[in-house]
C-alpha atoms as a PDB file:
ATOM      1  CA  UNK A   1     141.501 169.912  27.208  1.00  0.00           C
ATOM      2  CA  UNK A   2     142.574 172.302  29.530  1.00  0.00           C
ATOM      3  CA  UNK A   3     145.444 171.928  32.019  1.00  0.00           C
ATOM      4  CA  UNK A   4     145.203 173.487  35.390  1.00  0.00           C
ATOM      5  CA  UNK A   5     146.150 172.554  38.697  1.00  0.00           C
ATOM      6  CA  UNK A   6     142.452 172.179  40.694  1.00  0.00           C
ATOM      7  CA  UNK A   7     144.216 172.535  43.946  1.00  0.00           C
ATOM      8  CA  UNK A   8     144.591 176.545  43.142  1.00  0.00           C
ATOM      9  CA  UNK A   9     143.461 179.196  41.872  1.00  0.00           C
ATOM     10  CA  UNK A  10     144.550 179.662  38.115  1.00  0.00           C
ATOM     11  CA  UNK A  11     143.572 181.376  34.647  1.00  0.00           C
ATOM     12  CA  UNK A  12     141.749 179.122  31.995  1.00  0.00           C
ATOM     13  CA  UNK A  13     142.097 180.888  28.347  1.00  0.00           C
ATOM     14  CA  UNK A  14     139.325 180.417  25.732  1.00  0.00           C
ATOM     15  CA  UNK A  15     139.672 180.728  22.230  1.00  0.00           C
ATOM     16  CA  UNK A  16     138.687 183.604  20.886  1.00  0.00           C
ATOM     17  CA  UNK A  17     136.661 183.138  17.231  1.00  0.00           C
ATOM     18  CA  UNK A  18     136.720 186.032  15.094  1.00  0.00           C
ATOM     19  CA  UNK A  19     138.254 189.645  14.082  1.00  0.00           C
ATOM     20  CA  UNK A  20     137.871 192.628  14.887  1.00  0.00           C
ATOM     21  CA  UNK A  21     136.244 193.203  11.963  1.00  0.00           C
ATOM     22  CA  UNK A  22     133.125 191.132  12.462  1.00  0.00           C
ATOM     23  CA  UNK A  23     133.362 190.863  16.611  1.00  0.00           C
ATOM     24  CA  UNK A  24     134.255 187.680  18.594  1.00  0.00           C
ATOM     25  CA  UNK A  25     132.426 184.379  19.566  1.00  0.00           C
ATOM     26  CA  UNK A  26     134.322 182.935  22.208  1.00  0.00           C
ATOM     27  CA  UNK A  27     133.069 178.995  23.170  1.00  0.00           C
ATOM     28  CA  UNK A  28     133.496 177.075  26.546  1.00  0.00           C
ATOM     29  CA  UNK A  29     133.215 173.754  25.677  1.00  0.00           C
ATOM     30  CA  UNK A  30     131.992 172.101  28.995  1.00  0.00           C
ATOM     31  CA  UNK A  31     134.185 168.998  29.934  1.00  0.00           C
ATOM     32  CA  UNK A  32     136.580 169.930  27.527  1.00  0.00           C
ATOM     33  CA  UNK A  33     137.070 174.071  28.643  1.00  0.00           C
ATOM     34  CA  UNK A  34     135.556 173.625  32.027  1.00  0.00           C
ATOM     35  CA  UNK A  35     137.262 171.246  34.378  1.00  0.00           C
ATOM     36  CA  UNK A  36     134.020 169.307  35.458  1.00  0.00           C
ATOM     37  CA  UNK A  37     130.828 168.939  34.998  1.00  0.00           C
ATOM     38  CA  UNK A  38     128.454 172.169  35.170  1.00  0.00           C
ATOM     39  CA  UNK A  39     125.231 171.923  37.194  1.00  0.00           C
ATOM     40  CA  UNK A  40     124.901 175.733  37.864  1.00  0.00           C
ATOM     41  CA  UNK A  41     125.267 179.026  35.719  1.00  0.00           C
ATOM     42  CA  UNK A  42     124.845 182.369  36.952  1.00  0.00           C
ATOM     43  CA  UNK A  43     125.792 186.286  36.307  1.00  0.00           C
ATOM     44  CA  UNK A  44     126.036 189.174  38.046  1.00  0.00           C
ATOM     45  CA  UNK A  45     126.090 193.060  36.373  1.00  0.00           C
ATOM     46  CA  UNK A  46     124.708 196.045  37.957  1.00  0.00           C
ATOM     47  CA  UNK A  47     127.023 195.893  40.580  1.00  0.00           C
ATOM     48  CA  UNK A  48     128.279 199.418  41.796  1.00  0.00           C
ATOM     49  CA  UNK A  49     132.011 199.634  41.629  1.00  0.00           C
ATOM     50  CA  UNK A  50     132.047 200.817  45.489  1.00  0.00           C
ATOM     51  CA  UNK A  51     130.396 197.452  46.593  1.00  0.00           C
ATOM     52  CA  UNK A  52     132.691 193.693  47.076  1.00  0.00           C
ATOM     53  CA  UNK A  53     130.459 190.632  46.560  1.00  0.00           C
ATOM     54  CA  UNK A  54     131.559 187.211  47.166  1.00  0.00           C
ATOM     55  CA  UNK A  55     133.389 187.243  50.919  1.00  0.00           C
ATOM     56  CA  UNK A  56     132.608 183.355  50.959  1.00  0.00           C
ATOM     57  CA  UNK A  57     134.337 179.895  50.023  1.00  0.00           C
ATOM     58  CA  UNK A  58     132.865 176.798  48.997  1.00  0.00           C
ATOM     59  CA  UNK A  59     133.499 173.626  50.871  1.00  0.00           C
ATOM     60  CA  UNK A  60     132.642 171.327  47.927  1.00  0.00           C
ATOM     61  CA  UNK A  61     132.240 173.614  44.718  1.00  0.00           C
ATOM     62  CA  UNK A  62     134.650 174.542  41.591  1.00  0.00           C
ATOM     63  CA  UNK A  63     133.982 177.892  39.933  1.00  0.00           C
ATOM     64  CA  UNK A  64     134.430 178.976  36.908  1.00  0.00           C
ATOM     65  CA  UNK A  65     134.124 183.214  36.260  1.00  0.00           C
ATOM     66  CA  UNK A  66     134.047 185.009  33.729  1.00  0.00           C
ATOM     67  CA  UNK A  67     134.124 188.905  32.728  1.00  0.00           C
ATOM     68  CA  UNK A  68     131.848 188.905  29.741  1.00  0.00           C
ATOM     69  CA  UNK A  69     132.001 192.712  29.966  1.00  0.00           C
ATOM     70  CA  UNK A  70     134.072 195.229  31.911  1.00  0.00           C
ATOM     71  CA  UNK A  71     136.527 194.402  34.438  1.00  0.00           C
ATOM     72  CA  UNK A  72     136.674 192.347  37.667  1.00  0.00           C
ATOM     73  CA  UNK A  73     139.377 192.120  40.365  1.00  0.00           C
ATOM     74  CA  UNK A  74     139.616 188.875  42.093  1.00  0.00           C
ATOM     75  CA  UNK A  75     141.238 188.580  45.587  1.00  0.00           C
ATOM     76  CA  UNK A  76     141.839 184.903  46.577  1.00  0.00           C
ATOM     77  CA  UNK A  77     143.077 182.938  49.729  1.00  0.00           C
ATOM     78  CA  UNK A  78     143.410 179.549  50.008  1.00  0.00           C
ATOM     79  CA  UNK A  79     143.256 177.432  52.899  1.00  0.00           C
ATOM     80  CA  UNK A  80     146.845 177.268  54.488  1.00  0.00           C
ATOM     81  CA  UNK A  81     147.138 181.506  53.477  1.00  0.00           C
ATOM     82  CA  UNK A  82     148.394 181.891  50.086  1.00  0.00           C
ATOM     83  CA  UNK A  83     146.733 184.611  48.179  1.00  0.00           C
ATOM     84  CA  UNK A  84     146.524 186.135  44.688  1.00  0.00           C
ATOM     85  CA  UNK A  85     144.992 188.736  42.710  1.00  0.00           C
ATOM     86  CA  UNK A  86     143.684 187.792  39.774  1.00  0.00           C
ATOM     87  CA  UNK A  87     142.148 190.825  36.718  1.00  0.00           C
ATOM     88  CA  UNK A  88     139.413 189.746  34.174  1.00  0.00           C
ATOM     89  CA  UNK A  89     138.945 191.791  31.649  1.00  0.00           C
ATOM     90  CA  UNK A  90     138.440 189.796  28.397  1.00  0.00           C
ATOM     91  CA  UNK A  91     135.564 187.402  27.537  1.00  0.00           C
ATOM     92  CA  UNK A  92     138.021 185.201  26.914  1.00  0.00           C
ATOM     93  CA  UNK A  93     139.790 184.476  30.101  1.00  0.00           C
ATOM     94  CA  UNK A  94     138.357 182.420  33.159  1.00  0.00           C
ATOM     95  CA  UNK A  95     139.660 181.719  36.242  1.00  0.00           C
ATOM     96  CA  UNK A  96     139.167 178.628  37.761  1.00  0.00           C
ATOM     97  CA  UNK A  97     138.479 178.695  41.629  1.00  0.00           C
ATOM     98  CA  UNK A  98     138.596 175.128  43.703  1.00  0.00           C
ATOM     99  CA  UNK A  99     136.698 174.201  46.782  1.00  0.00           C
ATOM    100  CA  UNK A 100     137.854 175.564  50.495  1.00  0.00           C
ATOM    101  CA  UNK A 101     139.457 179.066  48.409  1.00  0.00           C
ATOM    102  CA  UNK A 102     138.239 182.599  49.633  1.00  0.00           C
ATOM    103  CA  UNK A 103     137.087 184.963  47.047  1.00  0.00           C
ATOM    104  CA  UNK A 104     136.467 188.872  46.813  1.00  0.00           C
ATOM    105  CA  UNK A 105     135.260 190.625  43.601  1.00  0.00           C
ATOM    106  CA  UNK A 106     135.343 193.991  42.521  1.00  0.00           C
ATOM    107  CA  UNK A 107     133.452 195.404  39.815  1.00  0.00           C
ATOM    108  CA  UNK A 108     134.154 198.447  37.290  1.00  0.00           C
ATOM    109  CA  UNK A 109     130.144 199.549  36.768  1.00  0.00           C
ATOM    110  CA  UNK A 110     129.805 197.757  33.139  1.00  0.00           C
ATOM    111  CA  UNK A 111     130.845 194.444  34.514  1.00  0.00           C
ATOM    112  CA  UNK A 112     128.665 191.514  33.765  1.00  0.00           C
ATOM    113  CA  UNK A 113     130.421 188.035  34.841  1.00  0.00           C
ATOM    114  CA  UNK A 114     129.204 184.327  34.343  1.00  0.00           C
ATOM    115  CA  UNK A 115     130.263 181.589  36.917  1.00  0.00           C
ATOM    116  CA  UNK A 116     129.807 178.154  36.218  1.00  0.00           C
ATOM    117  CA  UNK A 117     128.880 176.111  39.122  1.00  0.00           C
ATOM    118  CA  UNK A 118     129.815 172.156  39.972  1.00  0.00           C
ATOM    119  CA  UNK A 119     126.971 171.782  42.208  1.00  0.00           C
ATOM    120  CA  UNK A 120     123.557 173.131  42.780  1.00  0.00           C
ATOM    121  CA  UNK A 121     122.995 175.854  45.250  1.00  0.00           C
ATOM    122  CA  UNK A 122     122.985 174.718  48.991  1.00  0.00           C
ATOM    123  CA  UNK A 123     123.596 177.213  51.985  1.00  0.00           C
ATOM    124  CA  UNK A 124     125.219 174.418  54.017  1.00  0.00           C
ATOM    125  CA  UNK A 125     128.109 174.730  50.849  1.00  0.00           C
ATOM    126  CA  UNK A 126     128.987 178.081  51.875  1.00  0.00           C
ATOM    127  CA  UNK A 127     131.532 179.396  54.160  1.00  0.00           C
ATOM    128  CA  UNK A 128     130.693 183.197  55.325  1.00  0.00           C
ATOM    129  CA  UNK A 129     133.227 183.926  57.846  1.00  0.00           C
ATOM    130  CA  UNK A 130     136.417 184.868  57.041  1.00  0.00           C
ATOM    131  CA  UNK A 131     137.474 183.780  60.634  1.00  0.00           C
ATOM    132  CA  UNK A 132     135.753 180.491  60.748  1.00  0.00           C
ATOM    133  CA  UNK A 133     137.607 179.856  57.147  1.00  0.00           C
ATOM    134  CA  UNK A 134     141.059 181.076  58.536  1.00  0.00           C
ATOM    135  CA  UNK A 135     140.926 179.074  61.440  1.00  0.00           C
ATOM    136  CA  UNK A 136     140.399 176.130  58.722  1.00  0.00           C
ATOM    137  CA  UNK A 137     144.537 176.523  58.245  1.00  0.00           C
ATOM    138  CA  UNK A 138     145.089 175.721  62.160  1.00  0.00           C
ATOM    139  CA  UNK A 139     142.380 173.602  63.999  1.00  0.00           C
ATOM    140  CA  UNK A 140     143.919 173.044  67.141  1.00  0.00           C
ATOM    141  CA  UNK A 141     144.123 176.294  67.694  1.00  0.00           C
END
């Protein structure tokens, strides 16, 4: 089982299966790997390396990613204003990402990156301003 701390931010390592002779298969078990249970998988590649996706937080969802290819920068800020940067650039790293954290991604042009999802998709989930998430840290004012 994994151990990290679900109130932040923080790397989860896979085992890597394999040489470099005959490549890699690298396994995330869910519930044992994956801090929760999975109800949503997606990927991204394509993405030009001039471009930042995310800009958002989740109110209730955990997130997994994952650079199955290339590289991807990770910029997080967490409710309260700590932030980190965070590099993926091995199939075998993922970096766990807990509800109410701010996330920015950029992309080297071969990257392809997996997120696993704790809930479904819902656009009430999402927070898009980077203001309305800031003023999270101080409500009164």
């Amino acid at each position: 089982m994994i151990s990290v701390d679900l109130s932040r931010p923080g790397v989860i390592e896979f085992v890597p299966i394999g040489d470099a002779s005959i490549g890699f298969l690298t396994v995330a078990a869910l519930q044992r790997d994956i801090p929760y249970e999975v109800r949503r998988v997606f990927w991204t590649y394509g993405t030009p390396p001039d471009v930042t996706r995310g800009g958002h937080a989740h109110y209730r969802t955990n997130t997994v990613l994952v650079a199955v290819s290339g590289k991807i920068v990770v910029s997080t800020e967490l409710v309260g204003g700590a932030s980190e940067e965070f590099v993926l650039d091995t199939p075998c790293r993922g970096l766990y990402l807990p509800p109410l954290c701010w996330r920015t991604m950029k992309y080297t042009a071969s990257a392809v990156q997996i997120a696993f999802e704790s809930t479904d998709y819902s656009a009430e989930d999402y927070i898009r301003s980077l203001d309305d998430f800031r003023g999270m840290r101080n409500p009164s004012g």
